[in-house]
Protein backbone atom coordinates (compact mmCIF):
# COMPACT_ATOMS: atom_id res chain seq x y z
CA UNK A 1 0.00 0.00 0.00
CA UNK A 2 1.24 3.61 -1.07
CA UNK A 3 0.39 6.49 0.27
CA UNK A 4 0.60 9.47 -2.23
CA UNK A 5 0.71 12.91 -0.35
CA UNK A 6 -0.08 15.34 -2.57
CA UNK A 7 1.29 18.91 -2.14
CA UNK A 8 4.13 20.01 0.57
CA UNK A 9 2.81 23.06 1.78
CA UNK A 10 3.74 25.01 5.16
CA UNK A 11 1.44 23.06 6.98
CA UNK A 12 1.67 19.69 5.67
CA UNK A 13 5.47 18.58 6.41
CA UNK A 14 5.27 17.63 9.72
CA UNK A 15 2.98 14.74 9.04
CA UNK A 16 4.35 13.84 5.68
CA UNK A 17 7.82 13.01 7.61
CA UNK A 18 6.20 11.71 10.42
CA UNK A 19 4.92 8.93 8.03
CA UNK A 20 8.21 8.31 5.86
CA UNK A 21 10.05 8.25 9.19
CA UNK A 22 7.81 5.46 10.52
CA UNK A 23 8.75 3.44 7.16
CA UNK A 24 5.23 3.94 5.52
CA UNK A 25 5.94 3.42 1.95
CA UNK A 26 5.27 7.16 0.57
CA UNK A 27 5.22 9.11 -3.00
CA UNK A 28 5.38 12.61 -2.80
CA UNK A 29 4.03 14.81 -5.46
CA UNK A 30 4.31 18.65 -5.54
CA UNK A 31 3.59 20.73 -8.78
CA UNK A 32 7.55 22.16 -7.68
CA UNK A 33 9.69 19.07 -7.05
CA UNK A 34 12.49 21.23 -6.12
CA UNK A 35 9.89 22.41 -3.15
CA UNK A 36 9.41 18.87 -1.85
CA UNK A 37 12.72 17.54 -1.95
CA UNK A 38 13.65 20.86 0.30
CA UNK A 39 10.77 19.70 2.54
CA UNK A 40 11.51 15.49 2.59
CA UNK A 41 14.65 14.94 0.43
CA UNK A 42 16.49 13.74 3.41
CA UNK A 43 14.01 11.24 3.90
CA UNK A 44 12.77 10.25 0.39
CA UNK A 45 13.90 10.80 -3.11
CA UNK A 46 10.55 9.26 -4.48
CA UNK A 47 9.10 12.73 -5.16
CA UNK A 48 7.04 13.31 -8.48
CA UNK A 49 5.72 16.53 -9.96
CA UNK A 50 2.17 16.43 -9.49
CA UNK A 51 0.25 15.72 -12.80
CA UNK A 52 -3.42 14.05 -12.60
CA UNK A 53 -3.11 11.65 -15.58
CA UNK A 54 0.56 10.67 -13.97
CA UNK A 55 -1.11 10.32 -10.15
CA UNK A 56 -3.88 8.24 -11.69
CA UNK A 57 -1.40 6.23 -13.48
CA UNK A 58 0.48 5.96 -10.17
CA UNK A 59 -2.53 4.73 -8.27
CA UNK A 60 -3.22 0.75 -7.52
CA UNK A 61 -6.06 -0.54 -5.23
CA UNK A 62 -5.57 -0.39 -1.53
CA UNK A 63 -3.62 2.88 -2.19
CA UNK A 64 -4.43 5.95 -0.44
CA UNK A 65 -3.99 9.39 -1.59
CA UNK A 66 -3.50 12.46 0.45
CA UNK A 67 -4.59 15.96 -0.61
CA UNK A 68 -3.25 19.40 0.95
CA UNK A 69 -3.75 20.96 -2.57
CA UNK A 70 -6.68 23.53 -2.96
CA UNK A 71 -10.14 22.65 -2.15
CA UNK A 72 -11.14 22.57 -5.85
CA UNK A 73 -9.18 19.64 -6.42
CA UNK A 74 -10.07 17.35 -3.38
CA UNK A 75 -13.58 15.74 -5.20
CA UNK A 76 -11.80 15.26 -8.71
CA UNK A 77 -8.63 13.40 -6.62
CA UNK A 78 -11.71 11.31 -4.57
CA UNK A 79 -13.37 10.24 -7.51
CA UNK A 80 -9.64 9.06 -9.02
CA UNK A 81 -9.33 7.17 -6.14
CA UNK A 82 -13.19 5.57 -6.85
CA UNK A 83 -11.63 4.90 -10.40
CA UNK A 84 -8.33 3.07 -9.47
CA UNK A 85 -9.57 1.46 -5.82
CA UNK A 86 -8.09 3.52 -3.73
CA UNK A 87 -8.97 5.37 -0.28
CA UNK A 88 -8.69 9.09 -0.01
CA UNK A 89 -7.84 11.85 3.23
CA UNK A 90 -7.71 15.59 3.30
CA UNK A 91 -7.41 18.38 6.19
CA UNK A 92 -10.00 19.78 4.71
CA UNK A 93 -14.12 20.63 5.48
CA UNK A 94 -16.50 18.10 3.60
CA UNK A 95 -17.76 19.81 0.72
CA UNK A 96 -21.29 18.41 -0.98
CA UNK A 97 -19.89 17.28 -3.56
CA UNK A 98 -17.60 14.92 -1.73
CA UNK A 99 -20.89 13.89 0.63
CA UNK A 100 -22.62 12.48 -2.40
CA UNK A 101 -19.49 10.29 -3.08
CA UNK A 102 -20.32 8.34 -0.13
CA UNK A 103 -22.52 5.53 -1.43
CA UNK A 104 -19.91 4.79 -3.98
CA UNK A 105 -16.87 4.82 -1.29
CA UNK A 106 -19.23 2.33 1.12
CA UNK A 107 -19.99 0.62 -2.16
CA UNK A 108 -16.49 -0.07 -2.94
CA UNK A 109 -15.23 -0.55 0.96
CA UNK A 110 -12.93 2.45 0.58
CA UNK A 111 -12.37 5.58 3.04
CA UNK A 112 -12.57 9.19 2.38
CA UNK A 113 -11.95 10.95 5.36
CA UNK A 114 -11.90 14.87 5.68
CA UNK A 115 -11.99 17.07 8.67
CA UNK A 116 -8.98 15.93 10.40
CA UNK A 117 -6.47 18.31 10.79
CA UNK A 118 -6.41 21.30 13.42
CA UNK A 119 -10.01 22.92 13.08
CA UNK A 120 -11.86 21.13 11.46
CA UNK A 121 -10.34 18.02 13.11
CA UNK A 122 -9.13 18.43 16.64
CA UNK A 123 -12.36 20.28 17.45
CA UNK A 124 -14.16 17.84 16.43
CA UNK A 125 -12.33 15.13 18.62
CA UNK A 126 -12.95 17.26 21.43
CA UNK A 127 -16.29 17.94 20.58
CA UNK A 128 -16.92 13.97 20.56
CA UNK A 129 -14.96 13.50 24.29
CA UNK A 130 -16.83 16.08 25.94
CA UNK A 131 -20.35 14.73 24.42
CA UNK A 132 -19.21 11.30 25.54
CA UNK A 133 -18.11 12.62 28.88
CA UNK A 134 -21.38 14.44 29.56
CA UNK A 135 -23.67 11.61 28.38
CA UNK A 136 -21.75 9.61 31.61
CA UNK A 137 -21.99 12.54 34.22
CA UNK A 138 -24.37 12.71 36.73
CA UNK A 139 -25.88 16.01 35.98
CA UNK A 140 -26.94 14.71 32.22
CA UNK A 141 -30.46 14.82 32.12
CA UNK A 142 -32.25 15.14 28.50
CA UNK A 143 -34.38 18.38 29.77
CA UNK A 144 -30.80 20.57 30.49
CA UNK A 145 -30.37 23.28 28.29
CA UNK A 146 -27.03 23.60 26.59
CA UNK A 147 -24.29 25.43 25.37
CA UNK A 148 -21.46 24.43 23.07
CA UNK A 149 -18.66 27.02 21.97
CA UNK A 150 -15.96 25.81 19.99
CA UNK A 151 -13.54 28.42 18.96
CA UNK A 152 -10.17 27.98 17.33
CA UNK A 153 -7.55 30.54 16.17
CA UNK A 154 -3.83 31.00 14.87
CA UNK A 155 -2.60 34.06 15.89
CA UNK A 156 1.31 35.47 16.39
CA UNK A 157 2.58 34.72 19.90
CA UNK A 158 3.72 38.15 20.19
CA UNK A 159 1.68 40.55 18.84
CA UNK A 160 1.19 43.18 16.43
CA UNK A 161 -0.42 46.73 15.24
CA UNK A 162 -2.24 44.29 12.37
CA UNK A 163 -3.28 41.99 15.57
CA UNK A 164 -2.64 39.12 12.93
CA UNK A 165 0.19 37.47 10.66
CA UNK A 166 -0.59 34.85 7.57
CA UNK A 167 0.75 31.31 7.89
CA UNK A 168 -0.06 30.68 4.21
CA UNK A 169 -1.78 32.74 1.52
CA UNK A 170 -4.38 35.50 2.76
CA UNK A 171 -6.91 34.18 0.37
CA UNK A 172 -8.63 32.07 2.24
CA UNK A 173 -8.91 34.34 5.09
CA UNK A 174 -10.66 37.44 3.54
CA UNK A 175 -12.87 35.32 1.27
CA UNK A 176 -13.95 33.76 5.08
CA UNK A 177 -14.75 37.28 5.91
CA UNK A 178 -17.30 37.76 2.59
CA UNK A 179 -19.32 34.08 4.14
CA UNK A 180 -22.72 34.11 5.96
CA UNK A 181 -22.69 32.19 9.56
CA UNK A 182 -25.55 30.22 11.71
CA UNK A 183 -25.15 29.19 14.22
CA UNK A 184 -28.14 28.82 17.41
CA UNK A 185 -28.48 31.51 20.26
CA UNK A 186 -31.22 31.75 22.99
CA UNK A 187 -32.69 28.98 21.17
CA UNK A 188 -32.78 30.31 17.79
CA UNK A 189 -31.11 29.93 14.08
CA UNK A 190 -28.77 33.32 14.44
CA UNK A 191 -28.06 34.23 11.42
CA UNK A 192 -24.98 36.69 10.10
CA UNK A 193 -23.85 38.22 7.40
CA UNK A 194 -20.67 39.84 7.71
CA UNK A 195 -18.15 38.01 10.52
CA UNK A 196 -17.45 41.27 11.76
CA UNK A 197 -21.18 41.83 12.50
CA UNK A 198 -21.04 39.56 15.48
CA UNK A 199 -17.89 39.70 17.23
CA UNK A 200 -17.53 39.20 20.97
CA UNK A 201 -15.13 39.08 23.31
CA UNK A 202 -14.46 35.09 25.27
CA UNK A 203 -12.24 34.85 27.96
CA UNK A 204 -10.25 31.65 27.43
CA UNK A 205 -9.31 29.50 30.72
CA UNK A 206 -5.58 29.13 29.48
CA UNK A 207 -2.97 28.55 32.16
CA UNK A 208 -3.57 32.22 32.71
CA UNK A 209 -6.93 33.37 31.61
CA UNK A 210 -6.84 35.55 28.65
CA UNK A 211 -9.76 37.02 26.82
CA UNK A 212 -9.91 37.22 22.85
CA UNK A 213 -12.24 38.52 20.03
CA UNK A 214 -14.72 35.51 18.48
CA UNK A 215 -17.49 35.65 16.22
CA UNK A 216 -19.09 33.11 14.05
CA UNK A 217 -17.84 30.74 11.40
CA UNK A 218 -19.63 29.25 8.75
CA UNK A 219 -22.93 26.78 9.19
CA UNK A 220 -22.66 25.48 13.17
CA UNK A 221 -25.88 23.83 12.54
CA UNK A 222 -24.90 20.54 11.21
CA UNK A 223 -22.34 20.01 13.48
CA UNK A 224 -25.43 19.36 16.42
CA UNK A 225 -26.04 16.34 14.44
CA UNK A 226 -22.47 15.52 13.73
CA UNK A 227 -21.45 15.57 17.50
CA UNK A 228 -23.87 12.90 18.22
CA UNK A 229 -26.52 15.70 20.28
CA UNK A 230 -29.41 14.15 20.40
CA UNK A 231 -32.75 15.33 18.66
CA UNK A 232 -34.76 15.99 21.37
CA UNK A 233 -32.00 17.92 23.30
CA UNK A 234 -32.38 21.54 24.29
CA UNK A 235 -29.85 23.58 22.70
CA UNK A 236 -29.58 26.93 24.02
CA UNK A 237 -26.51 27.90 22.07
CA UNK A 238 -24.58 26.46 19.66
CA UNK A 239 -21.61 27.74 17.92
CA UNK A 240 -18.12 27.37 16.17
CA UNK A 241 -16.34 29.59 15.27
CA UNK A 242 -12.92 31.87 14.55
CA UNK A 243 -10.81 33.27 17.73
CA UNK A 244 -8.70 36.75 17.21
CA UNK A 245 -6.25 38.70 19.66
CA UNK A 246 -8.55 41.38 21.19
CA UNK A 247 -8.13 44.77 18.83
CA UNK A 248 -8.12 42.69 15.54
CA UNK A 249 -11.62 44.25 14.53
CA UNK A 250 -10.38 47.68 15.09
CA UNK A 251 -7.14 46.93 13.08
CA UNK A 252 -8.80 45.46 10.30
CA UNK A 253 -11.60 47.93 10.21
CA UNK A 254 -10.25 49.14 6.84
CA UNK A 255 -10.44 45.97 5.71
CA UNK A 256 -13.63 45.32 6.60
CA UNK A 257 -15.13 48.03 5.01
CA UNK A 258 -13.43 47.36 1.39
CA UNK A 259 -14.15 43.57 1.22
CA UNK A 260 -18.27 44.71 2.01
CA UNK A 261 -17.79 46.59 -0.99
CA UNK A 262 -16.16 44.32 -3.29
CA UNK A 263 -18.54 42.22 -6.19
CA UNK A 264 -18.04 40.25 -9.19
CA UNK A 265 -14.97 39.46 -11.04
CA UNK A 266 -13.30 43.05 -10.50
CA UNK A 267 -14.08 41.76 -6.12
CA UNK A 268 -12.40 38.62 -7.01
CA UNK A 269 -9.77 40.35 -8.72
CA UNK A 270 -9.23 42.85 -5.64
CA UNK A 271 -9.41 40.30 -2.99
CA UNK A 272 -6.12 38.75 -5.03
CA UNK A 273 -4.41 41.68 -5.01
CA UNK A 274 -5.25 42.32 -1.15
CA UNK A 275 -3.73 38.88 -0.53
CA UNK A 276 -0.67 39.39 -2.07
CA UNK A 277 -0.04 42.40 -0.26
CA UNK A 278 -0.55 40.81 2.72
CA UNK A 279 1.21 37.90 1.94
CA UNK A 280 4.67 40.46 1.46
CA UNK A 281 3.43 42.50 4.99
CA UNK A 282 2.53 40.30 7.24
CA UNK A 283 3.64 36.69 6.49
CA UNK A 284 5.68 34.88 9.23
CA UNK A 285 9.43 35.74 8.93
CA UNK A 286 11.84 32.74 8.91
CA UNK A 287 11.46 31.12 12.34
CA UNK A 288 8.69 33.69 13.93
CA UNK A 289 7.12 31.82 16.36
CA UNK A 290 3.27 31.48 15.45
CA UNK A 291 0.55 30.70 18.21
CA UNK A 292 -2.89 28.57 18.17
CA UNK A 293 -5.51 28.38 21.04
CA UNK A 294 -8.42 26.43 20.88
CA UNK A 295 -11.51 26.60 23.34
CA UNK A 296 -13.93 23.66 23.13
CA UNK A 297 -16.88 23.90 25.44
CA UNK A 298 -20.12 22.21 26.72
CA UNK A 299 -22.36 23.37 29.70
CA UNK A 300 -25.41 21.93 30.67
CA UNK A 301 -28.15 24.23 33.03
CA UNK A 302 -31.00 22.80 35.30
CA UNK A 303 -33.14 26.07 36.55
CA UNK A 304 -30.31 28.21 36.28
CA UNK A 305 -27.84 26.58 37.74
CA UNK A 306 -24.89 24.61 35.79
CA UNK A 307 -24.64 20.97 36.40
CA UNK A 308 -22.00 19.95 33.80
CA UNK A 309 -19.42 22.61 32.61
CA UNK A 310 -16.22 21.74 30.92
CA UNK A 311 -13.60 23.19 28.36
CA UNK A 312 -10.94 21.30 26.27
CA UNK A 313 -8.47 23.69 25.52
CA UNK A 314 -5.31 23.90 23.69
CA UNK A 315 -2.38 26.67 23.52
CA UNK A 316 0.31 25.47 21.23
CA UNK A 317 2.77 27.80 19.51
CA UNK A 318 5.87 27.82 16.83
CA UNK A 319 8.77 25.91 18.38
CA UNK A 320 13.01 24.20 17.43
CA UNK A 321 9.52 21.45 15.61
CA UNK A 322 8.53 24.49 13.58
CA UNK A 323 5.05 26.34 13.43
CA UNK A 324 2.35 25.48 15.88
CA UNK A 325 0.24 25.11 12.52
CA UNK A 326 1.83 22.90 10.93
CA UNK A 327 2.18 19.81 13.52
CA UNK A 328 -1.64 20.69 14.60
CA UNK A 329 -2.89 20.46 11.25
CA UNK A 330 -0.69 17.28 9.29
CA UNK A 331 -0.05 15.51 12.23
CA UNK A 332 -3.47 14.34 13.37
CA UNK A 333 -4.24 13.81 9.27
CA UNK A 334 -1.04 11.24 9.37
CA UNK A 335 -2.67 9.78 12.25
CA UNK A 336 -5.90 9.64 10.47
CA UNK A 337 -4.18 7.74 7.14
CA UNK A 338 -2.42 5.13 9.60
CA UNK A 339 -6.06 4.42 10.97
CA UNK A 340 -7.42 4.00 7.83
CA UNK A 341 -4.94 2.00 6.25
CA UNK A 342 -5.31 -0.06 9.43
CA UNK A 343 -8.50 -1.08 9.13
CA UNK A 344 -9.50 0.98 12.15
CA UNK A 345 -11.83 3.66 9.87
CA UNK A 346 -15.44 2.42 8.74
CA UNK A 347 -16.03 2.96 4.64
CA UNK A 348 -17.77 5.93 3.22
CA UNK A 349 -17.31 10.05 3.45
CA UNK A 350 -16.30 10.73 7.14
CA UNK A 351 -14.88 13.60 9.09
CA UNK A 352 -12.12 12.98 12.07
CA UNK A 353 -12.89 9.88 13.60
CA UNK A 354 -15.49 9.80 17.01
CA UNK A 355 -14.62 6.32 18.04
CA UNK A 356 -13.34 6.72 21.62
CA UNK A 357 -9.88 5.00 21.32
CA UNK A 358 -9.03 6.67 18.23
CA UNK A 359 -9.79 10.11 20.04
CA UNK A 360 -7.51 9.22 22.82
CA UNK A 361 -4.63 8.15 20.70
CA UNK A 362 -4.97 11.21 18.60
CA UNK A 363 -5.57 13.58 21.51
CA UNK A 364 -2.72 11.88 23.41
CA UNK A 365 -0.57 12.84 20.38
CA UNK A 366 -2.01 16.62 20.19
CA UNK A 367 -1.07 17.04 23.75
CA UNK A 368 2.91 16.09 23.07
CA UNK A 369 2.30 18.70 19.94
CA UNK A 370 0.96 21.81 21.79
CA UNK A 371 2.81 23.09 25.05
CA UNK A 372 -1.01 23.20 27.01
CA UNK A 373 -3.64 20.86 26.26
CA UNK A 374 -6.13 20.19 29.34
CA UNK A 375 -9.85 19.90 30.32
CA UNK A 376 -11.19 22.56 32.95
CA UNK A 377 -13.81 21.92 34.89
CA UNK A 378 -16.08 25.07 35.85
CA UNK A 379 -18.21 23.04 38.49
C-alpha cells in the first residue's frame, strides 16, 4: 500500500515526515519538485511533480492518496481514487460534492476521510470527548439546556499593530470574511452576514486566563447532528467559530469596510491583489514563532444553575519542531491515514474519527504537539 501525499505546503510537512520516518511506503508529489525535496529529500527521493493523468497512473487498489492541494481539487482526486480502488484523506471541510461520493466509497469498501487536521479536526475530537463525557456525568439529564462554543484561532505569539500574521496565503482568510454564519443563540437559528457583524469578546481558561475577540464561522448547525446531540435535546446555544487577539476588529476595520464593498470578477480580482499584499506584509518571517488556542466547550443548566461545565483547551505555539500550525494540522491527518490503512476507519465520506480509542490516541498525540492541552472543569 502507497500512500501518495499530494502537495508540501507550510502546513503539511510535519505529518508527511512523520509517516516516511515510521517506514510507511510514501510518493510525494508537488507541482515544484524542487519544493518537496527541500521539505523530505532527506528522507525520500521518491518525489514526483504532481500531474493528474501521472497520479492516476500511479494509483493501484488499496492505495491511499492524500490531498493538501486547494479545495477545488479534493472531489476530482476522490473520484480518481473511486476509479483506481483507492482510499482518499484531506485536512479539509467536507464539501457536498464529496458527501454524495459516499454511497460509492461504502460501495467499494474504501475511506474518504476529511476534517482531520487542526479545526476542522481536533475540534471535532474534542467535541466527541466532551459529548461522551457528559452523556456519563451525573448532571446529564435530557431536559438541560445547553451550550457548546468551539472556537479555534492561529494568531502570532507576540503581537502586532495588524493583531494578525498569515501562515499561508491571505486568500482564504478574507474570502472567510465575505461568508454568511448560523449558528443557534437563545434557542434560535442566528443568522450573520458579515463576521465582523457579530464579534464578541471570550475569555479563554488558558494557564492564565486571557480574553480574545470571536465571532461566528460558517454553518454550526450541522455540526449538532455531527457531535452525536441528540434530537430531542435543548440547545440553548450552539456555535463554532474563529478566535482573534482582542483589537483585531479595530485593526482590520479598513479591511472590513473594502471587502463589504467588493462584487463580481473586478471583487475577485481585488481580494487577489489584497492577498498578495498581505502575503509580502505580514507573512511569518523565517522562524517567527506562530501561536494557536483552541476553546472547546459544553455546559449543561438545570433552573439556572450549571450541572456539567467543561472546556478542552489547547495553547500550542511555533517551536526548534517548527510552526504550531503545521504539527496541529498534518499531524493528526497522518494519524488519520495510519487508521485507515489499518482497518480501524469504517467505509464511506467521514470527518475525524469519534470512536473513543481513536480520540484518545490522537488527543494523546495533540497534547505532546501543543505546550497546554487540558480539560477545565467550571463546576
Amino acid at each position: 500500500m502507497t500512500i501518495h501525499w499530494c502537495g508540501t505546503g507550510l502546513s503539511a510537512i510535519p505529518g508527511l515526515r512523520r509517516l516516511i520516518e515510521n517506514g510507511r511506503e510514501v510518493c510525494v508529489w508537488n507541482r515544484t519538485t524542487e519544493k518537496a525535496r527541500e521539505a523530505v529529500g532527506d528522507l525520500t527521493d521518491n518525489i514526483r511533480a504532481f500531474d493528474m493523468a501521472a497520479l492516476s497512473d500511479a494509483v493501484q487498489a488499496g492505495d491511499l492518496v492524500v490531498s493538501m492541494l486547494p479545495g477545488d481539487l479534493h472531489v476530482p482526486l476522490a473520484e480518481l481514487c473511486l476509479e483506481n480502488k483507492a482510499h482518499f484523506a484531506s485536512s479539509s471541510y467536507i464539501a457536498p460534492e464529496m458527501k454524495t461520493l459516499d454511497a460509492a466509497f461504502k460501495d467499494a469498501g474504501l475511506c474518504s476521510v476529511n476534517e482531520v487536521g487542526l479545526d476542522p479536526g481536533i475540534d471535532h475530537l474534542m467535541a466527541h470527548w466532551l459529548v461522551a463525557d457528559y452523556r456519563a456525568s451525573e448532571g446529564f439529564d435530557a431536559d438541560n439546556e445547553l451550550t457548546f462554543i468551539s472556537y479555534c484561532g492561529g494568531i502570532p505569539k507576540v503581537a502586532n499593530d495588524f493583531r494578525y500574521k498569515f501562515s499561508w496565503s491571505p486568500l482564504g482568510v478574507l474570502k472567510a470574511l465575505r461568508s454568511p454564519s448560523k449558528s443557534m443563540k437563545n434557542f434560535k437559528e442566528f443568522d450573520v452576514e458579515r463576521p465582523w457583524d457579530a464579534i464578541t469578546s471570550y475569555e479563554a481558561p488558558l494557564q492564565t486566563a486571557e480574553s480574545f475577540e470571536v465571532y461566528p464561522n460558517r454553518d454550526s448547525l450541522p455540526f449538532i447532528q455531527d457531535y452525536q446531540f441528540d434530537a430531542d435535546w435543548k440547545v440553548k446555544t450552539f456555535v463554532r467559530g474563529t478566535l482573534r487577539l482582542n483589537g483585531w476588529a479595530d485593526a482590520w476595520s479598513d479591511v472590513f469596510r473594502e471587502v463589504e464593498t467588493l462584487e463580481g470578477a473586478a471583487g475577485d480580482a481585488r481580494l487577489k491583489e489584497m492577498s498578495d499584499g498581505f502575503w509580502i506584509e505580514h507573512a511569518y518571517d523565517e522562524g517567527e514563532a506562530d501561536r494557536v488556542v483552541m476553546c472547546v466547550a459544553l455546559q449543561a443548566e438545570k433552573a439556572g444553575e450549571s450541572v456539567y461545565h467543561k472546556t478542552y483547551v489547547m495553547d500550542g505555539w511555533g517551536d526548534e519542531r517548527g510552526t504550531a500550525m503545521a504539527r496541529l494540522v498534518s499531524v493528526p491527518l497522518s494519524m488519520a491515514i495510519d487508521a485507515v490503512l489499518d482497518g480501524e476507519i469504517a467505509p464511506g465520506v467521514s470527518p475525524a474519527p469519534h470512536q473513543p480509542e481513536l480520540i484518545d490516541r490522537l488527543m494523546t498525540e495533540v497534547g505532546k504537539l501543543a505546550q497546554h492541552v487540558t480539560v477545565v472543569d467550571h463546576v
